[in-house]
N, C-alpha and C. Protein backbone atom coordinates (compact mmCIF):
# COMPACT_ATOMS: atom_id res chain seq x y z
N UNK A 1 99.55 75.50 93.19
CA UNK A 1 99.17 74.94 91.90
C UNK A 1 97.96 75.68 91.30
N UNK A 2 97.31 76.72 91.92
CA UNK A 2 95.77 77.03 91.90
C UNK A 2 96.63 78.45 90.18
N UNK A 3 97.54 79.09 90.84
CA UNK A 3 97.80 80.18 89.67
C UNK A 3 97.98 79.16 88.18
N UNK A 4 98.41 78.07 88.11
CA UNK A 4 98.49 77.12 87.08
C UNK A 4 97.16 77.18 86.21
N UNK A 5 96.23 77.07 86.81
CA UNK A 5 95.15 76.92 86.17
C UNK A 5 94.37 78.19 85.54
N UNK A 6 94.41 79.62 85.55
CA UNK A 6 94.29 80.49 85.20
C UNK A 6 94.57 80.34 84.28
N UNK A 7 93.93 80.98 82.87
CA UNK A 7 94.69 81.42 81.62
C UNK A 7 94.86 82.69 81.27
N UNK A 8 94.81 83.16 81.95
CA UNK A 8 94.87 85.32 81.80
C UNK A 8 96.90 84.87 82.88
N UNK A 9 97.21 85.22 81.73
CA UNK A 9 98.62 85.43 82.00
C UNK A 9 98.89 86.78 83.58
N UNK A 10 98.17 88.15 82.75
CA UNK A 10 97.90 89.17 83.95
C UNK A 10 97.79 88.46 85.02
N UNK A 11 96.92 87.57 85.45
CA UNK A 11 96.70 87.44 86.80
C UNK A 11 97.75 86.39 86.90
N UNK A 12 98.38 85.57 86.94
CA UNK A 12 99.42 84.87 86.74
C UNK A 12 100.43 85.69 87.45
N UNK A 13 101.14 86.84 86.49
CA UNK A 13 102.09 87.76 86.55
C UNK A 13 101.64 88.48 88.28
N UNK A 14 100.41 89.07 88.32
CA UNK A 14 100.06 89.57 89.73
C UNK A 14 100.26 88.66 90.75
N UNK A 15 99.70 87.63 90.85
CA UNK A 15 99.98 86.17 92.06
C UNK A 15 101.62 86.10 92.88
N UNK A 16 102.59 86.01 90.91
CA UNK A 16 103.66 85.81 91.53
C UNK A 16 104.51 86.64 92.23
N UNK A 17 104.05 88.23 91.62
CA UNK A 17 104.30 89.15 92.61
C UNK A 17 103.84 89.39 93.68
N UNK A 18 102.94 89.00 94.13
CA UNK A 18 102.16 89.55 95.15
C UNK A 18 102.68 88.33 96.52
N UNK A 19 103.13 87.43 95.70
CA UNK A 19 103.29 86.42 97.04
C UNK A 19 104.82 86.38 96.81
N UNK A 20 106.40 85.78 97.71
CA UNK A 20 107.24 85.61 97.05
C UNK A 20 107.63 84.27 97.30
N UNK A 21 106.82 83.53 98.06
CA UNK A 21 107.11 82.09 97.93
C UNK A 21 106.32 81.47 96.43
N UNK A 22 105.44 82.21 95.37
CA UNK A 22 105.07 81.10 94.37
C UNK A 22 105.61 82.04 93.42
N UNK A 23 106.37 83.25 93.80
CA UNK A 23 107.34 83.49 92.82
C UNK A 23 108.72 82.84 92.95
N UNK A 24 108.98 82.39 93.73
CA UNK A 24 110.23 81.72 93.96
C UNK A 24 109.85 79.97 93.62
N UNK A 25 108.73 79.57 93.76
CA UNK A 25 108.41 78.71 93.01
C UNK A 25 108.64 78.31 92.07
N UNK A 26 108.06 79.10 91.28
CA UNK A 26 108.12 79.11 89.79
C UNK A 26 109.10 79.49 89.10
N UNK A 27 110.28 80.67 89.72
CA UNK A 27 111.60 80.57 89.49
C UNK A 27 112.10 78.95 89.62
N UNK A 28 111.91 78.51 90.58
CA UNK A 28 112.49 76.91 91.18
C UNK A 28 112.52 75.93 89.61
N UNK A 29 110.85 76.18 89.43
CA UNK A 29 110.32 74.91 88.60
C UNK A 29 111.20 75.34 86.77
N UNK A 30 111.24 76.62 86.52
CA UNK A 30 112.05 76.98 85.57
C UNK A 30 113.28 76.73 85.27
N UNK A 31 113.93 77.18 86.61
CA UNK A 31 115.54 76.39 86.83
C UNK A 31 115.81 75.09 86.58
N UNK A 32 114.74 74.23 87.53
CA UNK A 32 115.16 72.88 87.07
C UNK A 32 114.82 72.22 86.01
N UNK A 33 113.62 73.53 84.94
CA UNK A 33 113.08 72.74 83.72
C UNK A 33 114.84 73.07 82.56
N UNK A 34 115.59 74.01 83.25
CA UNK A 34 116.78 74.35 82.44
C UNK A 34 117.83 73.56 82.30
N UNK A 35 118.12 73.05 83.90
CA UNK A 35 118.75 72.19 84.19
C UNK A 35 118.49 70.97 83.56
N UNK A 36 117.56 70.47 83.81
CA UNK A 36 116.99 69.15 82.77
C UNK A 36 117.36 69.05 81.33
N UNK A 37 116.74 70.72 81.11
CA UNK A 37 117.25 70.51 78.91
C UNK A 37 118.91 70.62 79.45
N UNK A 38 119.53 71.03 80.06
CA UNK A 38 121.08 71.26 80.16
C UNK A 38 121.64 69.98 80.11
N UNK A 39 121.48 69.27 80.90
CA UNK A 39 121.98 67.98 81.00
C UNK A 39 121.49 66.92 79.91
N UNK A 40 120.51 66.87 79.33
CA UNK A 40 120.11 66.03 78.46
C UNK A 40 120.40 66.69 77.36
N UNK A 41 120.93 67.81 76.82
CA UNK A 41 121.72 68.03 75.85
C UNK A 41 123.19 67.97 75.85
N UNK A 42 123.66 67.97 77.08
CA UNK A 42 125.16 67.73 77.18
C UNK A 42 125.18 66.05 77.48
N UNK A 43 124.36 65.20 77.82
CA UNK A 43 124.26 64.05 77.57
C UNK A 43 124.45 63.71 75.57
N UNK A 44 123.66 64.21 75.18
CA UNK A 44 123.54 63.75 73.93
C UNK A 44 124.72 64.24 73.34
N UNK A 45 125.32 65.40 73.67
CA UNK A 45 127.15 65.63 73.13
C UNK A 45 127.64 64.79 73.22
N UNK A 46 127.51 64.55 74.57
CA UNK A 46 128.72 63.74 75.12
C UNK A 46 128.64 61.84 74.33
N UNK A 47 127.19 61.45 74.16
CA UNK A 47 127.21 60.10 73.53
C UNK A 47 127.58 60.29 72.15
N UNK A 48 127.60 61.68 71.40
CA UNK A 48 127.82 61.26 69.71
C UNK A 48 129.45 61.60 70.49
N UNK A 49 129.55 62.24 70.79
CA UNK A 49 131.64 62.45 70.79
C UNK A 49 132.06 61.33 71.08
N UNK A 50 131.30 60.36 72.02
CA UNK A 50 131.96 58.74 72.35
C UNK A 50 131.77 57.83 70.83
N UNK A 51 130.84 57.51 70.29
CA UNK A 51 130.35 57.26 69.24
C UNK A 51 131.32 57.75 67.96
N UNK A 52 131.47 59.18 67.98
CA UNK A 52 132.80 59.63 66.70
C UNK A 52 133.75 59.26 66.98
N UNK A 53 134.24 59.12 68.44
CA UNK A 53 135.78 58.78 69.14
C UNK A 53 135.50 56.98 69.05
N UNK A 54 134.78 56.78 68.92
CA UNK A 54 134.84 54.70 68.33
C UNK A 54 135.15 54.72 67.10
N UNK A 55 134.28 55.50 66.35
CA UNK A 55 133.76 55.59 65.13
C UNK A 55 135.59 55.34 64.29
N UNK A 56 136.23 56.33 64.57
CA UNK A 56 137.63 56.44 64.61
C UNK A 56 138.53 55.51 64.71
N UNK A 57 138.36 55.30 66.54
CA UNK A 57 139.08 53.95 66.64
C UNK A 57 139.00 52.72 65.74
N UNK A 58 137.64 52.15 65.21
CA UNK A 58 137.70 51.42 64.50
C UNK A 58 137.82 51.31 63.52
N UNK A 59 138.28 52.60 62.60
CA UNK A 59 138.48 52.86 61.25
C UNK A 59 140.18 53.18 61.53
N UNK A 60 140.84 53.62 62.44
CA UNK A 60 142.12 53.26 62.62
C UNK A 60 142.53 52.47 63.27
């Protein structure tokens, strides 16, 4: 957590190379920040398509 607190990006970028467990870290924490928007945008598809597919039904 210690490279977090830096604000010189450079040294950031050096850390994660230099070690490959808090580069694989931070790969980790990226993935699952993707995964997260992934699913909570295919959540929100998926509730308006239920919502248009009512929307429907009850107008036919």
């Amino acid at each position: 957590m210690e490279r977090f607190r830096w604000q010189d990006g450079s040294k950031l970028d050096a850390q994660a190379r230099s070690t490959d467990s808090s580069g694989m870290s931070s790969l980790v924490v990226a993935y699952s920040e993707f995964v997260a928007n992934f699913c909570r945008l295919l959540l929100c598809m998926v509730l308006c398509l239920q919502r248009s597919a009512w929307n429907l039904e009850s107008v036919g």
